[in-house]
Each structure stands twice: as C-alpha cells, then as structure tokens.
C-alpha atoms as a PDB file:
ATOM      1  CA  UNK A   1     100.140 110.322 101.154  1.00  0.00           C
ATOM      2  CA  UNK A   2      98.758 107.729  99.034  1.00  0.00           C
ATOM      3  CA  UNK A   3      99.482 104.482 100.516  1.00  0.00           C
ATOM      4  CA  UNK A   4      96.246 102.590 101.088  1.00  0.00           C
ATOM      5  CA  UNK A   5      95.348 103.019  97.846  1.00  0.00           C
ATOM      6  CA  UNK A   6      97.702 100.570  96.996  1.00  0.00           C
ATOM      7  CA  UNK A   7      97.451  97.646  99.901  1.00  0.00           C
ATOM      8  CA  UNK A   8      95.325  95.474  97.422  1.00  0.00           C
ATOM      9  CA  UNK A   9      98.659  94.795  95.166  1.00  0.00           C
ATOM     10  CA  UNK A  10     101.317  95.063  97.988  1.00  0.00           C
ATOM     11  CA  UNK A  11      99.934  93.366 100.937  1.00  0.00           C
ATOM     12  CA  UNK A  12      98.499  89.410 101.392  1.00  0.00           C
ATOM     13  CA  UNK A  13      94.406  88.752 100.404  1.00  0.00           C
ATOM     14  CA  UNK A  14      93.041  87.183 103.151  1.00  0.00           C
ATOM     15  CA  UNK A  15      89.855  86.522 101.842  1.00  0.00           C
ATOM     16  CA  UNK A  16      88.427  87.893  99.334  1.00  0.00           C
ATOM     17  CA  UNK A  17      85.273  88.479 101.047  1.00  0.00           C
ATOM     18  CA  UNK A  18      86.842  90.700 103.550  1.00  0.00           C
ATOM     19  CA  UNK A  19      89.182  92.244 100.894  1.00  0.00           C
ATOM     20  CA  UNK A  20      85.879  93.971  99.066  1.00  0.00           C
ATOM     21  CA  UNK A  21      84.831  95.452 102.229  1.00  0.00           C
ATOM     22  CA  UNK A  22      88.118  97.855 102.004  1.00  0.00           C
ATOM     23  CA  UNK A  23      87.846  97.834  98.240  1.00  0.00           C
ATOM     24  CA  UNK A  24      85.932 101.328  98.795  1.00  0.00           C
ATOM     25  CA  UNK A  25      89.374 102.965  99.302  1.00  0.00           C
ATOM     26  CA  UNK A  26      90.589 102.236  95.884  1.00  0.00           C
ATOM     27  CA  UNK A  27      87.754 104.192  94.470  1.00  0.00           C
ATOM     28  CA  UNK A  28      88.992 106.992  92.401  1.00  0.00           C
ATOM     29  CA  UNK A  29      86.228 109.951  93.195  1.00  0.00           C
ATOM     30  CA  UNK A  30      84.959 111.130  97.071  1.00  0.00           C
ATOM     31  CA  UNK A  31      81.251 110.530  94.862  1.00  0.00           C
ATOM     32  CA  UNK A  32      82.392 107.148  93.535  1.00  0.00           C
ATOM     33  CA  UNK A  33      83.468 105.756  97.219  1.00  0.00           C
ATOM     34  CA  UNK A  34      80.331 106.961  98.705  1.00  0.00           C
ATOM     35  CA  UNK A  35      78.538 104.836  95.904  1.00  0.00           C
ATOM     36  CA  UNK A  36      80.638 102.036  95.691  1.00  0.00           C
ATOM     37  CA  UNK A  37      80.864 101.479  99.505  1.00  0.00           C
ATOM     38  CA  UNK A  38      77.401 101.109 100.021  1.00  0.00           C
ATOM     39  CA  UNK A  39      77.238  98.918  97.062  1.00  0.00           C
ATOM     40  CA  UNK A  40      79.466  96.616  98.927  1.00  0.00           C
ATOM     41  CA  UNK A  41      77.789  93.301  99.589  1.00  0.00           C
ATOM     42  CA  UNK A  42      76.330  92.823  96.377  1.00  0.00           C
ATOM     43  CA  UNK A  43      79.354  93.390  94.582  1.00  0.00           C
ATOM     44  CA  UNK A  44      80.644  90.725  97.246  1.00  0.00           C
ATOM     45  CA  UNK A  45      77.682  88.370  96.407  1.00  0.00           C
ATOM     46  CA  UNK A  46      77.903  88.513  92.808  1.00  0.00           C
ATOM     47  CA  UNK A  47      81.616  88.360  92.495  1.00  0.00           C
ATOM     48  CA  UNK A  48      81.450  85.151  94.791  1.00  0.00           C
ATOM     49  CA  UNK A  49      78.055  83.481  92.633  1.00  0.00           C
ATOM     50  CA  UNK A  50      80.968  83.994  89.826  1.00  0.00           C
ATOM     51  CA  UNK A  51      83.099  81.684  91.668  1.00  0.00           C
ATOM     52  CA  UNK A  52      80.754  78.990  93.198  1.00  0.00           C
ATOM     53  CA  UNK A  53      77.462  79.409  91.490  1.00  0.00           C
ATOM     54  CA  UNK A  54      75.192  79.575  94.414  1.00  0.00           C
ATOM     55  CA  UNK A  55      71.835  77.649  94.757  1.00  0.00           C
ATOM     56  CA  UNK A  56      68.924  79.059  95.934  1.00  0.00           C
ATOM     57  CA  UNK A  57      69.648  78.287  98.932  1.00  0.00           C
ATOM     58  CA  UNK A  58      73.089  79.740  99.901  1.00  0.00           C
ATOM     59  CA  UNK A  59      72.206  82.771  98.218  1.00  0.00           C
ATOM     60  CA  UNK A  60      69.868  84.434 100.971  1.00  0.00           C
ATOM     61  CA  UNK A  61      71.816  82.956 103.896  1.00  0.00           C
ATOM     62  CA  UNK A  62      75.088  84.615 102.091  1.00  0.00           C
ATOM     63  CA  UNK A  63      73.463  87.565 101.543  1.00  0.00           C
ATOM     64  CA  UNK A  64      72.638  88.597 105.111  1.00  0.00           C
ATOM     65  CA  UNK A  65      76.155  87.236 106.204  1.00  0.00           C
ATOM     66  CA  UNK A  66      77.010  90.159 103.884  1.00  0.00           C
ATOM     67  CA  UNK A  67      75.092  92.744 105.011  1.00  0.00           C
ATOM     68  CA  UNK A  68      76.087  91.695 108.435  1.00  0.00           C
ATOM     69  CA  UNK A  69      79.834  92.347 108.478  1.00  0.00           C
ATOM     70  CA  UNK A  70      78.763  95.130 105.820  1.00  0.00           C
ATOM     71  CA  UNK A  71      77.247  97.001 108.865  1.00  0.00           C
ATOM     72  CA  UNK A  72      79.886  95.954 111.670  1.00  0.00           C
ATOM     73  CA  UNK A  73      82.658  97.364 109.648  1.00  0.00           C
ATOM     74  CA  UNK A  74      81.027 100.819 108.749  1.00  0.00           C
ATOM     75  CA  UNK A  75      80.219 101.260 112.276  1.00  0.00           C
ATOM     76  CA  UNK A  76      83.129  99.884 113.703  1.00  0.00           C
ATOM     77  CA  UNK A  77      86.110 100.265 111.154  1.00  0.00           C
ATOM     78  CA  UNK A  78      84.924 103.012 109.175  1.00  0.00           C
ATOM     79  CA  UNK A  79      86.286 105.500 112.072  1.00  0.00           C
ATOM     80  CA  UNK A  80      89.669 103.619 112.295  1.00  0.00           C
ATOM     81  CA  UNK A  81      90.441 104.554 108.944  1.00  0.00           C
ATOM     82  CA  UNK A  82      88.881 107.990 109.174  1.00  0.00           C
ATOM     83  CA  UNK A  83      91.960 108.464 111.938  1.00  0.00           C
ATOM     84  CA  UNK A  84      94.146 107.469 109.520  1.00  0.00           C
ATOM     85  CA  UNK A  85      93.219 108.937 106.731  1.00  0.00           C
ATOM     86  CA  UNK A  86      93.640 112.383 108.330  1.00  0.00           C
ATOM     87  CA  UNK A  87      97.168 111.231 109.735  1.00  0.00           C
ATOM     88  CA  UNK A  88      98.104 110.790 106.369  1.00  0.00           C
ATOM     89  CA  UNK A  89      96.587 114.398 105.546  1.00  0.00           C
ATOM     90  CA  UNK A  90      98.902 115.950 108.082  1.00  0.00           C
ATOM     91  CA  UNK A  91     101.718 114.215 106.220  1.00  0.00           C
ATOM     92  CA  UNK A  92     100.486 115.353 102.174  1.00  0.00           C
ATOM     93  CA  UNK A  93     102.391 118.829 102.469  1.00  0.00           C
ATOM     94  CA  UNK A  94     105.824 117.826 103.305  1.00  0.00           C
ATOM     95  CA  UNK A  95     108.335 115.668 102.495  1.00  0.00           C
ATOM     96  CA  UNK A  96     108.273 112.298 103.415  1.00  0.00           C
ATOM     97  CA  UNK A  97     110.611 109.352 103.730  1.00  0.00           C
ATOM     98  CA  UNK A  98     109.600 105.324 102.899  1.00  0.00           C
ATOM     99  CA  UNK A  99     109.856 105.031 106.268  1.00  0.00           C
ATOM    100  CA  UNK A 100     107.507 107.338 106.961  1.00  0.00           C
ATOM    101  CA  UNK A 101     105.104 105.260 104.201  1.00  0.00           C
ATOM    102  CA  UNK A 102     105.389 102.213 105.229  1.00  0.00           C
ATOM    103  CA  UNK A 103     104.481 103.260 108.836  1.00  0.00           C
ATOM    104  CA  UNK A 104     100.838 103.172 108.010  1.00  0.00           C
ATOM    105  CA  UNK A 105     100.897  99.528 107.340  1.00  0.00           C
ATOM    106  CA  UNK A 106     100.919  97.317 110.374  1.00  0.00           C
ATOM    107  CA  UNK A 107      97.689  99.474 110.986  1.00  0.00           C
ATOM    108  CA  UNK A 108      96.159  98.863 107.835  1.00  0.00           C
ATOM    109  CA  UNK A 109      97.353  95.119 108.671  1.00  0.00           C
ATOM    110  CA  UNK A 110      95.453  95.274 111.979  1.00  0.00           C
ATOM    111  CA  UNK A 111      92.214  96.457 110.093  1.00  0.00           C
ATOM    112  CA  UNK A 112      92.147  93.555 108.007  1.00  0.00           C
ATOM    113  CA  UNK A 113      93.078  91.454 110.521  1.00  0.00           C
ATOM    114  CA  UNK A 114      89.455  92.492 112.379  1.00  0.00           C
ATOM    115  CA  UNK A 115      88.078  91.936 109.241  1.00  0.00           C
ATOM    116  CA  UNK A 116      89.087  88.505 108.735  1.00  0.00           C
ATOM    117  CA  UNK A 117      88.313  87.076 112.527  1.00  0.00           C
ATOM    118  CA  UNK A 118      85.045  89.311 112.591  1.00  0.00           C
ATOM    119  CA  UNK A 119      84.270  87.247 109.309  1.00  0.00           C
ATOM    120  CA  UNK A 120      85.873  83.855 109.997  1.00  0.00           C
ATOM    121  CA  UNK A 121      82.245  82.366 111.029  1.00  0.00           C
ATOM    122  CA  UNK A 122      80.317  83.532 108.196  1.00  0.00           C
ATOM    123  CA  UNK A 123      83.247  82.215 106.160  1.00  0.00           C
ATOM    124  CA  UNK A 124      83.266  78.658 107.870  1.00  0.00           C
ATOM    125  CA  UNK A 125      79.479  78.236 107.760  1.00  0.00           C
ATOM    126  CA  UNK A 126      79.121  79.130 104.411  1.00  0.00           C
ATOM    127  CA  UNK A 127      82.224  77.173 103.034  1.00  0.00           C
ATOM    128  CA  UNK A 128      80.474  73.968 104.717  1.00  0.00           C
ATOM    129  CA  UNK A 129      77.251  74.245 101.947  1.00  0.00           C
ATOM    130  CA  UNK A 130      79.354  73.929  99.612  1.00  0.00           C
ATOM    131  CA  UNK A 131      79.082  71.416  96.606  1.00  0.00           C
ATOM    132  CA  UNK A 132      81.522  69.150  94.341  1.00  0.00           C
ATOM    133  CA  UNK A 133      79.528  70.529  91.665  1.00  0.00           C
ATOM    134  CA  UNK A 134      80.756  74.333  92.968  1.00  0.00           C
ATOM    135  CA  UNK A 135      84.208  72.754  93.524  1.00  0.00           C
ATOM    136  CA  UNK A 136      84.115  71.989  90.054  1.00  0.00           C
ATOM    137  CA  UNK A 137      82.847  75.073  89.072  1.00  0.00           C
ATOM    138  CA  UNK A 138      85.574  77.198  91.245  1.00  0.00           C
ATOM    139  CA  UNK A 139      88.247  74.725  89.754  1.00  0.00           C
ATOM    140  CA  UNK A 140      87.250  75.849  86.326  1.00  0.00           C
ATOM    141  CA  UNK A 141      87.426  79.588  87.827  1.00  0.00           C
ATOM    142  CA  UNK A 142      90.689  79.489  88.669  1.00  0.00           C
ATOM    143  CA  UNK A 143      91.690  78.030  85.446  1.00  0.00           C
ATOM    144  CA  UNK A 144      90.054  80.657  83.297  1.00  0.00           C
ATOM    145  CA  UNK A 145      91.828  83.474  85.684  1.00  0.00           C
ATOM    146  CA  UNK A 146      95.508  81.623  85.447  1.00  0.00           C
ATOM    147  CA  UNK A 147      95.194  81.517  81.546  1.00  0.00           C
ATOM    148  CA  UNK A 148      94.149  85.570  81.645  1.00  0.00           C
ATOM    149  CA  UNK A 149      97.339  86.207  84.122  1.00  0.00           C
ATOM    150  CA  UNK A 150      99.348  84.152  81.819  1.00  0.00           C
ATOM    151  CA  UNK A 151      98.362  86.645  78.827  1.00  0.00           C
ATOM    152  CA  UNK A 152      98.814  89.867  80.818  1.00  0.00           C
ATOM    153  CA  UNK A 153     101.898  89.324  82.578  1.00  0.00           C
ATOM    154  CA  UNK A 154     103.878  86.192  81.808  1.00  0.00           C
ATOM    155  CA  UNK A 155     103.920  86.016  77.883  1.00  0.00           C
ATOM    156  CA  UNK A 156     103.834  90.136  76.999  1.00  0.00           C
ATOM    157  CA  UNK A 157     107.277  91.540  76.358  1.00  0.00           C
ATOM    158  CA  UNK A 158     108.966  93.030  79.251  1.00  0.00           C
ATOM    159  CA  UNK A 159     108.871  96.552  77.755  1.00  0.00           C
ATOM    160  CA  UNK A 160     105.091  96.207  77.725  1.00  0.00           C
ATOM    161  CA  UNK A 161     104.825  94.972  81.265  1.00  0.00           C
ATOM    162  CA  UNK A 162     106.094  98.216  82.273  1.00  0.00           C
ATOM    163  CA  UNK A 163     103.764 100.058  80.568  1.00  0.00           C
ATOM    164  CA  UNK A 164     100.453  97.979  81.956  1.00  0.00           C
ATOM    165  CA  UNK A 165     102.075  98.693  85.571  1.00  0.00           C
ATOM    166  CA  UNK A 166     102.601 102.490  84.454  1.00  0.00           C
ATOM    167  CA  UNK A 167      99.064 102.629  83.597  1.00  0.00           C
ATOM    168  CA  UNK A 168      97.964 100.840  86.773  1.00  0.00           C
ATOM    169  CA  UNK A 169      99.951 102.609  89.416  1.00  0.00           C
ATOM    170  CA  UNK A 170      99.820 105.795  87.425  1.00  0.00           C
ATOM    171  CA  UNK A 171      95.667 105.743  87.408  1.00  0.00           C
ATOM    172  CA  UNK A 172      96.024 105.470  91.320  1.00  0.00           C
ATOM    173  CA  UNK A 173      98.491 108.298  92.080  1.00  0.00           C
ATOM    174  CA  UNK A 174      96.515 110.579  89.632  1.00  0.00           C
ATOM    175  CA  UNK A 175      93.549 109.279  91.899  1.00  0.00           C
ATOM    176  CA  UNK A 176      95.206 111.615  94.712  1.00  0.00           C
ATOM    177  CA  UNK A 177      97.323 113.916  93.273  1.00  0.00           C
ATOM    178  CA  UNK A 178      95.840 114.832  89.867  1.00  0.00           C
ATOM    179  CA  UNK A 179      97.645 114.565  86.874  1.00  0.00           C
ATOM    180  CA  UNK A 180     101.630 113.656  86.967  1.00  0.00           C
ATOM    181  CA  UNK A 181     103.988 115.994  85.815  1.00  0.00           C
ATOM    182  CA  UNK A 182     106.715 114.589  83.225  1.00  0.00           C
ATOM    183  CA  UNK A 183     108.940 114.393  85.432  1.00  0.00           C
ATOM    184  CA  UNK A 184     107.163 112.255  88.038  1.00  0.00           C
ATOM    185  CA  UNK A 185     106.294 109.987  85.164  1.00  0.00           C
ATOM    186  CA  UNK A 186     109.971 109.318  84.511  1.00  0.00           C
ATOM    187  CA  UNK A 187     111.002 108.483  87.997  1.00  0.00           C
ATOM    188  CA  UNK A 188     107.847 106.072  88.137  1.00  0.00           C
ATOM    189  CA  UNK A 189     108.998 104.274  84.830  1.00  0.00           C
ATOM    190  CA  UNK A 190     112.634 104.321  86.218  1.00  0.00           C
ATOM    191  CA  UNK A 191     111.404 102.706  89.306  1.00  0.00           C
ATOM    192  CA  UNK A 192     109.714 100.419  87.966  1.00  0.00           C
ATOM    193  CA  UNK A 193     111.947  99.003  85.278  1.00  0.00           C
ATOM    194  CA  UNK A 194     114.300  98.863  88.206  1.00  0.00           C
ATOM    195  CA  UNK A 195     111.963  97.054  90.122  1.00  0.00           C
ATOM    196  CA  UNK A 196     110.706  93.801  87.580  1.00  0.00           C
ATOM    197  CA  UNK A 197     107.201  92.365  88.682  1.00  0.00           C
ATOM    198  CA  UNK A 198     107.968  88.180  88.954  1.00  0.00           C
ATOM    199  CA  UNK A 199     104.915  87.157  87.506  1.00  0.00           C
ATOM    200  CA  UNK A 200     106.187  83.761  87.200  1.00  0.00           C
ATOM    201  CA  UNK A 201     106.551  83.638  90.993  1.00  0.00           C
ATOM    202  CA  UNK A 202     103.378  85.318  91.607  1.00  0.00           C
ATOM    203  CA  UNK A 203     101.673  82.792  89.057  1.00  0.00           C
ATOM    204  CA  UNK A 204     103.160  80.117  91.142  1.00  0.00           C
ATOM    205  CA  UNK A 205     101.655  80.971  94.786  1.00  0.00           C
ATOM    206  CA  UNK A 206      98.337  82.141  93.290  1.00  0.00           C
ATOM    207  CA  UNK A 207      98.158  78.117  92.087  1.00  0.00           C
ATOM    208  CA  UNK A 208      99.355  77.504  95.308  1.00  0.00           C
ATOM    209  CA  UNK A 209      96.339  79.009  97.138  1.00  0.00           C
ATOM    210  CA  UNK A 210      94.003  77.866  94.914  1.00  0.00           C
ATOM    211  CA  UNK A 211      94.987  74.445  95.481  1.00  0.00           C
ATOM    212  CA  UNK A 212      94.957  75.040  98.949  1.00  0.00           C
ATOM    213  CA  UNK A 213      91.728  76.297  98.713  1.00  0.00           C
ATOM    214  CA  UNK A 214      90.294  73.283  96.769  1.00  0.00           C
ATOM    215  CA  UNK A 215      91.795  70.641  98.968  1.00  0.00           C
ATOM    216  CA  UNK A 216      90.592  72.296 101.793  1.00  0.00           C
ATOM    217  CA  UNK A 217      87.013  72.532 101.238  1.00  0.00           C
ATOM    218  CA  UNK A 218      87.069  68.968  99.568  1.00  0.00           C
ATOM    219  CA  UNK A 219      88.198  67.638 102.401  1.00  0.00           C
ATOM    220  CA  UNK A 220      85.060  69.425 104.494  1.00  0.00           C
ATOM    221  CA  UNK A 221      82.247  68.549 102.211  1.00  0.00           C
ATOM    222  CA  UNK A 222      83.645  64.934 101.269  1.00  0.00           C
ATOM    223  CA  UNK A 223      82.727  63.691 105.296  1.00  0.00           C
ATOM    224  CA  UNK A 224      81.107  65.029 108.308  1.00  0.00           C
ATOM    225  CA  UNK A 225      83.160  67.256 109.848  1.00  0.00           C
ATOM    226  CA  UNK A 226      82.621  69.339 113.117  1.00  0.00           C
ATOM    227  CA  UNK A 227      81.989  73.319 113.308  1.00  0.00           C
ATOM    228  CA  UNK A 228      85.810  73.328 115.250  1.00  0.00           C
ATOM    229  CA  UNK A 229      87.071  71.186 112.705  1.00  0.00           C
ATOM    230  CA  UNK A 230      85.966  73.214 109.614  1.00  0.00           C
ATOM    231  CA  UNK A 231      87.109  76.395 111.806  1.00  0.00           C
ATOM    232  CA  UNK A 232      90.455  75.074 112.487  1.00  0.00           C
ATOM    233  CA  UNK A 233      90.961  73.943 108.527  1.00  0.00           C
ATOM    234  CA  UNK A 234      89.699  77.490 107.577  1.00  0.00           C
ATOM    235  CA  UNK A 235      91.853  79.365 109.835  1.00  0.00           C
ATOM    236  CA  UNK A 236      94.912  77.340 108.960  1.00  0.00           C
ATOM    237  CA  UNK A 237      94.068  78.114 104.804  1.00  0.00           C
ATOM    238  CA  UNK A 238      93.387  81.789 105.507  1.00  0.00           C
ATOM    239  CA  UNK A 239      96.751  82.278 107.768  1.00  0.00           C
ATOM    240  CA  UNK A 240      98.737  80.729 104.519  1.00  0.00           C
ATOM    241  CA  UNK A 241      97.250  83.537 102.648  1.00  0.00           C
ATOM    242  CA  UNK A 242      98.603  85.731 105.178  1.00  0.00           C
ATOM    243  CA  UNK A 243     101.877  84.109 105.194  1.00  0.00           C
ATOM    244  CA  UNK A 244     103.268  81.825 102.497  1.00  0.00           C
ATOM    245  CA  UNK A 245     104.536  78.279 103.421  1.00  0.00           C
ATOM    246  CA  UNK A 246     107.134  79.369 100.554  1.00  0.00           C
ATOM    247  CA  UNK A 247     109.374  81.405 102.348  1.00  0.00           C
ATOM    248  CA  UNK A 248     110.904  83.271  98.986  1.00  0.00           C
ATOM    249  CA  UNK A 249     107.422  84.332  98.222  1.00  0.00           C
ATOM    250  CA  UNK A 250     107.122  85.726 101.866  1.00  0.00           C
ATOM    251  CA  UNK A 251     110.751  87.737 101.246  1.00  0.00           C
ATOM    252  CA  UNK A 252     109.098  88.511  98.004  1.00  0.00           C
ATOM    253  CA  UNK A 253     105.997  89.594  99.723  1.00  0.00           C
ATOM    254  CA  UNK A 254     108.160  91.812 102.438  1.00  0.00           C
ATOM    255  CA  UNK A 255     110.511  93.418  99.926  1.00  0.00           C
ATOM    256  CA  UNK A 256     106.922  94.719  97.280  1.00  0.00           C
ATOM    257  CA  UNK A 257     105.865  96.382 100.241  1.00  0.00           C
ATOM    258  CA  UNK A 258     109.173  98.382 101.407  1.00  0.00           C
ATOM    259  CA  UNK A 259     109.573  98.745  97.144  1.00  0.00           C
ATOM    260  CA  UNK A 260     105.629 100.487  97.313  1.00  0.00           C
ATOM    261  CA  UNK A 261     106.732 102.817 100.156  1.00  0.00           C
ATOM    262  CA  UNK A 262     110.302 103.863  98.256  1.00  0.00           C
ATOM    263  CA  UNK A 263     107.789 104.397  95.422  1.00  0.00           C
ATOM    264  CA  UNK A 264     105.420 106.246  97.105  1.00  0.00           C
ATOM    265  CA  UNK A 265     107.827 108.616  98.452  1.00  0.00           C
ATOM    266  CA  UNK A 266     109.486 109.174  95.124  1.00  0.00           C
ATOM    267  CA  UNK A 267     106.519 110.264  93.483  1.00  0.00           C
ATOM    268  CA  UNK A 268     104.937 112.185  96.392  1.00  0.00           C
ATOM    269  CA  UNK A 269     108.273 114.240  96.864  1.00  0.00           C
ATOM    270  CA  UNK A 270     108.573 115.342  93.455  1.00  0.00           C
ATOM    271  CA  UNK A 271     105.053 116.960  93.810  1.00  0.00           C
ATOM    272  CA  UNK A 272     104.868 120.162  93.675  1.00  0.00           C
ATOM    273  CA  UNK A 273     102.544 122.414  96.180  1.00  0.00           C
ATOM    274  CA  UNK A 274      99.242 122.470  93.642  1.00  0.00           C
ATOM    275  CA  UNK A 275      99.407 118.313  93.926  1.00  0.00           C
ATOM    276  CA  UNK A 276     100.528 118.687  97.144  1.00  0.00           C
ATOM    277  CA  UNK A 277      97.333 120.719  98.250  1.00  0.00           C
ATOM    278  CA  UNK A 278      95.330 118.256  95.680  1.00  0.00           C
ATOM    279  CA  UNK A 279      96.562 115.130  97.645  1.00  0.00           C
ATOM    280  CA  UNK A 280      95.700 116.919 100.863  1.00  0.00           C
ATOM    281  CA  UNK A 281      91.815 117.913  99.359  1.00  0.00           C
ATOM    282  CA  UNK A 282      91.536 114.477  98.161  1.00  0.00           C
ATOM    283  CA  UNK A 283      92.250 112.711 101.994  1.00  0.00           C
ATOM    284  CA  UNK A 284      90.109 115.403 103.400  1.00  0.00           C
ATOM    285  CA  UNK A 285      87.351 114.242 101.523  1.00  0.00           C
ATOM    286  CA  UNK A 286      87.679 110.934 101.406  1.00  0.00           C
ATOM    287  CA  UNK A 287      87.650 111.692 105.539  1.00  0.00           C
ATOM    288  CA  UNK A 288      84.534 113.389 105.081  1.00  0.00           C
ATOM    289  CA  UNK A 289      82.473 110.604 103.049  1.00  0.00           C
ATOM    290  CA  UNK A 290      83.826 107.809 105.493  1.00  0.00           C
ATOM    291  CA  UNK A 291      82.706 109.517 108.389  1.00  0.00           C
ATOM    292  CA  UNK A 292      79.080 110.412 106.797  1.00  0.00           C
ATOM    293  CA  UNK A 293      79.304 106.301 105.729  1.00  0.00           C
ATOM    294  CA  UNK A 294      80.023 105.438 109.480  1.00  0.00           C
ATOM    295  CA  UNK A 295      77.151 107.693 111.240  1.00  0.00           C
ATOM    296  CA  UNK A 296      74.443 107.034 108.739  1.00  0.00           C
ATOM    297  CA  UNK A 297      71.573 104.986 110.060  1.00  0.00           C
END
C-alpha cells in the first residue's frame, strides 16, 4: 500500500515546518530517504529564510529549534511510522478495498498532530521576532507562488491538467510499485479525468491562509503581546489550516481524501504479483532505514 506517500496533497498542512519533518516519506529511493531525512532541518531552515529572510539573529536560534524537534521526532515518531509502515506491508499482497486505504489516516493524522503541539512553542517564539520588513518580504512570497499556481493549474487547458497530475501521482506509485503497466495507466487517467482538481477553489483557500497568516503575525509584532496571547493567536491560525472556516473547502478537503483511497485501491489491485512483491520490498525497506534513522546516536 502506498498511501502516505500521498498525505502531502490529500490531507491539511499544518505548518510547514512540521510538514518537512514527514517530507522524508515522499522520497522516492530507501538511499534517498536515509539522505534526505537527515538533511531535514536545513532544508527546513533554508526553505523558511526563502520566506522571511532571516537576520542574523533568528537564524541560530531557528536553527537549534530545528534540530530540536529534528531529534524528538526520530526518536519518538520515527517508530510510530515504522509500525505502520509494516502494517501496510502485510496489506501489499492482497487485495484491498478504499476502506481499507483510508484506514491508515486518522493515524497518520495523529502523527502530525504530535508534530504540530510538540512544535507549537518553537513556532510561537520564533513567529514573535518577526519583522514588517519579513512581513513584507513573505507578502511578496506568496504573491510570486499564487502567480506560479495560476500558470500550472488555473490557466493550462484541462486536457493538460490531467497530464501534470498523471505525471505527479504516476512518479509516486512507480516510487512503490515500479513501473505501471498500460493498463494501470488507463484506469489512473480515467480516474482522474473523472475526478477534476478545483484549482480555482484550492487557489482561493491557499489566499485564504496566507492572509490569515499575515494578519496574524501583524497583529503580534505591531504591539506587545503576551507569550499566551501569541500562543492562543497561533493555535487558532494553525487549527484553520487543519480545518477550513469555509465549510465547502472542508467537504472538498474530506471527499480528496476518500477520492486518494478509491485511487489507491484501483491502481494497487490491478498490480500484478512482480509489483505486488515490489511494493512489499519497497515498505520493507523503507521499515528498515526508519528504524536505523530512529536508533542512531
């Protein structure tokens, strides 16, 4: 089974700080994760410095915030997912329904749940430093990224959406199960096609957030605020990531996830026993490079 490669398109971002520290599961080679996990915080430091520009002196207090939560969740949540990971192995050479698929994910909600409050104070102290010249800086950000969703998924033709998602979903199934037949290719296309991606909507709560975003942290470093204050305004920004005030985004939300398991089942159940054994090598090591990740010193 291939679901968690796929929770950073179907399920909320809660912060994107926490969302890199899982981002080791969307790596496509047992070599690559090893590599990539333990390259973690900087790509978390660097990807943020491309949203704030950090001063000198955020940077090192960010940085061992970082390597902080880094360590907690190898030690602490690198195991969890281990467990599942070799749940979902058990699962790889049979048949299985969406229901089936889409049981893995209030678990994989729960890890990123101890992500986020594990994170929350690093996230509130760090959020208070900043500037209105970052603010600026981050508004600009958001801009750039809007105009670059705009060109891949709101003004391309329809028939060449489908083929960017092909490619995109495709990459990650071939991640676990090797190359696709033909036939598993068409019933991913006819999926898809049947299931349209609403960028428009999407565009709409992404603005949304980032508006959220920006009025919140105005609104801390424009007066003095108090450490419970700054934690309650955080908290209250971070749970409308989780769940939309718009509640036909949130059916939106609810209905891309059951779509991913249908999906996920489709494809997996059309694979024959080489991919089958394939998906089933692939889990096994991924469970073997987590756990060496977890007990290293």
């Amino acid at each position: 089974m291939s679901f968690p490669f796929f929770t950073a398109r179907h399920v909320p971002r809660l912060a994107r700080i926490i969302g890199l520290l899982s981002l080791a599961l969307a790596l496509a080679g047992c070599s690559t994760l090893k590599l990539g996990y333990s390259t973690l915080p900087e790509i978390a430091y660097w990807w943020l410095d491309s949203y704030i520009d950090l001063e000198d002196g955020q940077s090192q207090r960010l940085r061992e915030d970082l390597q902080r939560l880094h360590a907690w969740h190898r030690a602490n949540e690198l195991p969890r997912l281990v467990a599942l990971l070799e749940r979902m192995e058990k699962l790889a050479p049979q048949d299985a329904t969406p229901a089936q698929v889409c049981a893995f994910e209030p678990e994989l909600r729960e890890r990123y749940a101890a992500a986020r409050e594990r994170a929350e104070p690093a996230i509130v102290t760090n959020a208070l430093t900043v500037t209105p010249a970052q603010l600026d800086h981050l508004q600009r950000r958001y801009a750039r990224n809007n105009r670059d969703f705009e060109k891949n998924w709101i003004r391309p033709p329809p028939a060449e959406q489908i083929d960017r998602r092909m490619k995109l979903v495709g990459d990650r199934l071939e991640a676990v199960y090797g190359t696709l037949t033909e036939p598993q290719r068409a019933a991913l296309r006819r999926h898809l096609e049947a299931s349209p991606f609403p960028a428009a909507q999407v565009l709409a709560e992404r603005k949304r957030r980032q508006q959220d975003t920006l009025a919140v942290l105005q609104r801390l470093t424009a007066q003095q605020v108090s450490l419970g204050d700054a934690r309650a305004a955080l908290r209250g920004l971070l749970d409308r990531f989780t769940e939309s005030p718009d509640p036909a985004y949130r059916a939106y939300q609810a209905e891309s996830v059951q779509d991913l398991c249908r999906m996920v089942a489709t494809v997996h159940n059309a694979a024959g026993p080489p991919q089958r054994e394939q998906a089933a090598r692939r889990l096994r090591g991924w469970q073997r490079d987590l756990g060496e990740l977890s007990s290293a010193p």
